[in-house]
Structures are given as C-alpha cells and as structure tokens.
Protein backbone atom coordinates (compact mmCIF):
# COMPACT_ATOMS: atom_id res chain seq x y z
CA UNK A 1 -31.16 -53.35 -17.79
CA UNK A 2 -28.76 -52.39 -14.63
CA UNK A 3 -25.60 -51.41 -14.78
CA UNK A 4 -23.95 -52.72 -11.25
CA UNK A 5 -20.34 -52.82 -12.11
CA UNK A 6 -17.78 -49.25 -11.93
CA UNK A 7 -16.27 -50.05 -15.43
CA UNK A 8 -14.88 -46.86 -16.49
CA UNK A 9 -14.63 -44.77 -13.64
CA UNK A 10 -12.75 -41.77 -14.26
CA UNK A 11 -11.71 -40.97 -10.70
CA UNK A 12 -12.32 -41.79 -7.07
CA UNK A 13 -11.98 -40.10 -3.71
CA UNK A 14 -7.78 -39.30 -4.82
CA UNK A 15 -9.12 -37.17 -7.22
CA UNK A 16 -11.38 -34.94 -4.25
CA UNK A 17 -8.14 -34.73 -2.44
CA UNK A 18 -6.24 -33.27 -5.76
CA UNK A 19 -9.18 -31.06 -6.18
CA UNK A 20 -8.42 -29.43 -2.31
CA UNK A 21 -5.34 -28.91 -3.05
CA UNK A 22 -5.32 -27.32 -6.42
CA UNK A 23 -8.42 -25.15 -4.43
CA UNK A 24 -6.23 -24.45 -1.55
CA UNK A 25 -3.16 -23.28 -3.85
CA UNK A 26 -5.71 -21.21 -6.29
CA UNK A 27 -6.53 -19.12 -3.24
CA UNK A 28 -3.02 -18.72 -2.21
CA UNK A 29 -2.25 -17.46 -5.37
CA UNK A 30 -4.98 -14.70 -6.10
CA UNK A 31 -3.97 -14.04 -2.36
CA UNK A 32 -0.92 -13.36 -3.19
CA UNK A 33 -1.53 -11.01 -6.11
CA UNK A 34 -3.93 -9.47 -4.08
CA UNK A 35 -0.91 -8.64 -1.38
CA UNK A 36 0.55 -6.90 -3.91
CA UNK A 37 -2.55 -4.62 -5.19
CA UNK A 38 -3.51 -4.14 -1.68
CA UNK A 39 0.20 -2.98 -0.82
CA UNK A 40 0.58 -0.93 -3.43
CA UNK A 41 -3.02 1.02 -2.91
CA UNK A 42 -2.12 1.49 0.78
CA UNK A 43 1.60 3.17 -0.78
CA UNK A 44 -0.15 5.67 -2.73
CA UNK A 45 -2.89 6.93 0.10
CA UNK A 46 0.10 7.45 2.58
CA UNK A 47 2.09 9.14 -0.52
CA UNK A 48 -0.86 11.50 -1.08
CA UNK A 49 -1.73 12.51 2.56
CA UNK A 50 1.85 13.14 3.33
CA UNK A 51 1.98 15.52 0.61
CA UNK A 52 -1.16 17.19 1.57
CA UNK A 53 -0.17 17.08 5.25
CA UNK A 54 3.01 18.95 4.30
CA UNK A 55 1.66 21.44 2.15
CA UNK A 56 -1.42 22.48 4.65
CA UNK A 57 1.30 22.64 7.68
CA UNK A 58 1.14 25.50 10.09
CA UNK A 59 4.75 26.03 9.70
CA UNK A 60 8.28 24.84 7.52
CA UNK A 61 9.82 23.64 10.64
CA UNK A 62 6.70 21.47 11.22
CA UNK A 63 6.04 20.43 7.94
CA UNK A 64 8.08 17.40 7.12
CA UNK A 65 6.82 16.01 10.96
CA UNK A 66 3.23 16.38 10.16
CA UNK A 67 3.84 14.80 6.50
CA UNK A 68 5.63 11.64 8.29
CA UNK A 69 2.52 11.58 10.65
CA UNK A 70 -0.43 11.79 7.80
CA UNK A 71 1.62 8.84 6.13
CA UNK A 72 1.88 7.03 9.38
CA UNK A 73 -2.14 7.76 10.25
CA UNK A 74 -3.37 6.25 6.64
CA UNK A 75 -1.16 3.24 6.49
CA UNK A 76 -3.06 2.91 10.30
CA UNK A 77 -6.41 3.62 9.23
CA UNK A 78 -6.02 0.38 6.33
CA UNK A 79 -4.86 -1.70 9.33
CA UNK A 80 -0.89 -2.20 7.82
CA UNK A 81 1.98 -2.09 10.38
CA UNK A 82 3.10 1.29 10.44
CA UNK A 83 6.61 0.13 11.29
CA UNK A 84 7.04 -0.78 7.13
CA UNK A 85 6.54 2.29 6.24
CA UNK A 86 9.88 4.52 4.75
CA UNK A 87 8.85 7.92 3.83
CA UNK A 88 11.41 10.86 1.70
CA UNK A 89 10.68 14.17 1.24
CA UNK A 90 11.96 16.68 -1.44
CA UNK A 91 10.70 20.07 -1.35
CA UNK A 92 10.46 23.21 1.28
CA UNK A 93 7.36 25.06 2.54
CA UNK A 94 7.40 27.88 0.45
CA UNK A 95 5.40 29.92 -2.36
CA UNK A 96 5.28 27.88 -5.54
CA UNK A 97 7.47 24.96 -4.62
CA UNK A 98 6.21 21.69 -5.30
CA UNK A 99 6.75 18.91 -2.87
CA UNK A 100 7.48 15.60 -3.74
CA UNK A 101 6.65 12.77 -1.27
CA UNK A 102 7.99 9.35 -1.86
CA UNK A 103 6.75 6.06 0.20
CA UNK A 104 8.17 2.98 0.43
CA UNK A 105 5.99 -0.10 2.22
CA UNK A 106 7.23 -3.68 2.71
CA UNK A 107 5.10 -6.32 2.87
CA UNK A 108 5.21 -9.93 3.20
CA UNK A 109 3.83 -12.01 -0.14
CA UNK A 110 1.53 -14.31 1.98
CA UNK A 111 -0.79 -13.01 4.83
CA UNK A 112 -3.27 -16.19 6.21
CA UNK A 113 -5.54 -14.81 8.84
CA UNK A 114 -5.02 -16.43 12.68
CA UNK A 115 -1.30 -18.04 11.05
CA UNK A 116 0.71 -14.64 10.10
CA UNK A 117 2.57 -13.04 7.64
CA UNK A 118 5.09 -15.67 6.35
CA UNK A 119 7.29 -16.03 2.81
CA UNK A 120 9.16 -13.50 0.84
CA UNK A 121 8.82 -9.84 1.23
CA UNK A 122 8.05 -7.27 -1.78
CA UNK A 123 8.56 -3.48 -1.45
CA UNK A 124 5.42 -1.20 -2.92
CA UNK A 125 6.52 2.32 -3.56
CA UNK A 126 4.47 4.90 -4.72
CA UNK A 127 4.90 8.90 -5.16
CA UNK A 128 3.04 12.19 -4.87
CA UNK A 129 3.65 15.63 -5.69
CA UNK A 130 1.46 18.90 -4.81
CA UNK A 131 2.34 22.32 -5.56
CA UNK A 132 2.37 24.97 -2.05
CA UNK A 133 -0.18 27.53 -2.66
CA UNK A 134 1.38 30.66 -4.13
CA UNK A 135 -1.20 33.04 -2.17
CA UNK A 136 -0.97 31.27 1.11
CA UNK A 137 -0.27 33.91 3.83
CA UNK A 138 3.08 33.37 6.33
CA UNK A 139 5.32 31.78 4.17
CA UNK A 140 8.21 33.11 2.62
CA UNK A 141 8.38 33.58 -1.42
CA UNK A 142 6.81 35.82 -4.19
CA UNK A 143 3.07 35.52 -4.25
CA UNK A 144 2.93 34.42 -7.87
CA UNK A 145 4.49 31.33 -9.91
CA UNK A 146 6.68 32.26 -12.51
C-alpha cells in the first residue's frame, strides 16, 4: 500500500519561515540579556581598578587622576567605548580612609556585529570600596585604625 496524497499535513514551507523568525528574535533576546550581564561585569572591573588605582597612587593630588585612568584602561581592555563611562569618587588619600569608587556605564540594549549599537539605552552601575593602608609611608594620618 502507498500513500501518494498530503492529507494531513501539519505545515509547509510558511511554517520554516515562522521558525526563522521566532530563531532570529530568540537570539535577539538572550542578546539582549546578555548586554546587560556583559555591561554590568565591565561596571564592576572599572569600579574595582579605580579603587585600587587610587589607593596605590604615588600621591593625593594624583590619586583621583590615576583612579579615572584605571577605570578608563579596563572598560578599554573589554573593548567598551570609554566615552560611557561616569566615574565618582568619595574618599581622600590618607591613613585608614576608605575610598569609595562609584561607576556608571551606558550601554545600548542591542549590539549586532557589522550593523551597530541601535535601541534603548540602560545604565549599569556598580561600586567599590578599599580601605588606604594604615602603615603606608608619605601620607598624612595616624599609623593605626581606630
């Protein structure tokens, strides 16, 4: 016995087209959410090597310039535009003072490679703290934490 006719054929070549395009808007999405993770990871590396920059600078008056720079250098290093960033310091260069770095990146929602960054923009921020050393040498303050 052969069975010639298509008598109960679920779908035909519509349903390869649907298929692409719930594919193609599957991608976009875990893309997107992605974006977000991605954004948010490159926030807190720039957070952290600010702070570290700033504690480990030569001087007070150079500190907050070197902390812009390390945030600048590792939002660089992941391949981001630097030009996003926002950074805010709170804190001096002294004994026992902890420093608190705060960084701001904006970021666009959808990134396709050779087309751009297109769509609505989101705003990762992320922040880091670090304690100056209380036994450093040449800075001012009691060599001790009370």
């Amino acid at each position: 016995m052969k069975l010639v006719d298509e008598r109960g054929q679920a779908a035909g070549i519509e349903m390869l087209v649907f298929g692409v395009l719930v594919l193609i808007l599957g991608v976009l999405v875990i893309g997107d959410a992605w974006a977000v993770v991605d954004g948010k990871l490159a926030a807190i590396d720039a957070a952290r090597e600010a702070a570290r920059a700033f504690v480990q600078a030569s001087s007070p008056a150079t500190a907050a310039a070197d902390a812009r720079q390390a945030a600048t250098a590792s939002v660089v290093a992941e391949g981001r535009d630097p030009t996003r960033l926002s950074t805010a310091i709170e804190g001096t260069l002294t004994r026992c003072t902890r420093v608190r770095v705060d960084v701001t990146y904006r970021a666009h929602l959808v990134n396709v490679p050779f087309i751009g960054a297109f769509g609505r923009e989101f705003s990762d921020h992320a922040s880091h703290s670090q304690l100056v050393d209380p036994y450093r040498s040449g800075l001012p303050g009691a060599a001790g934490c009370p």
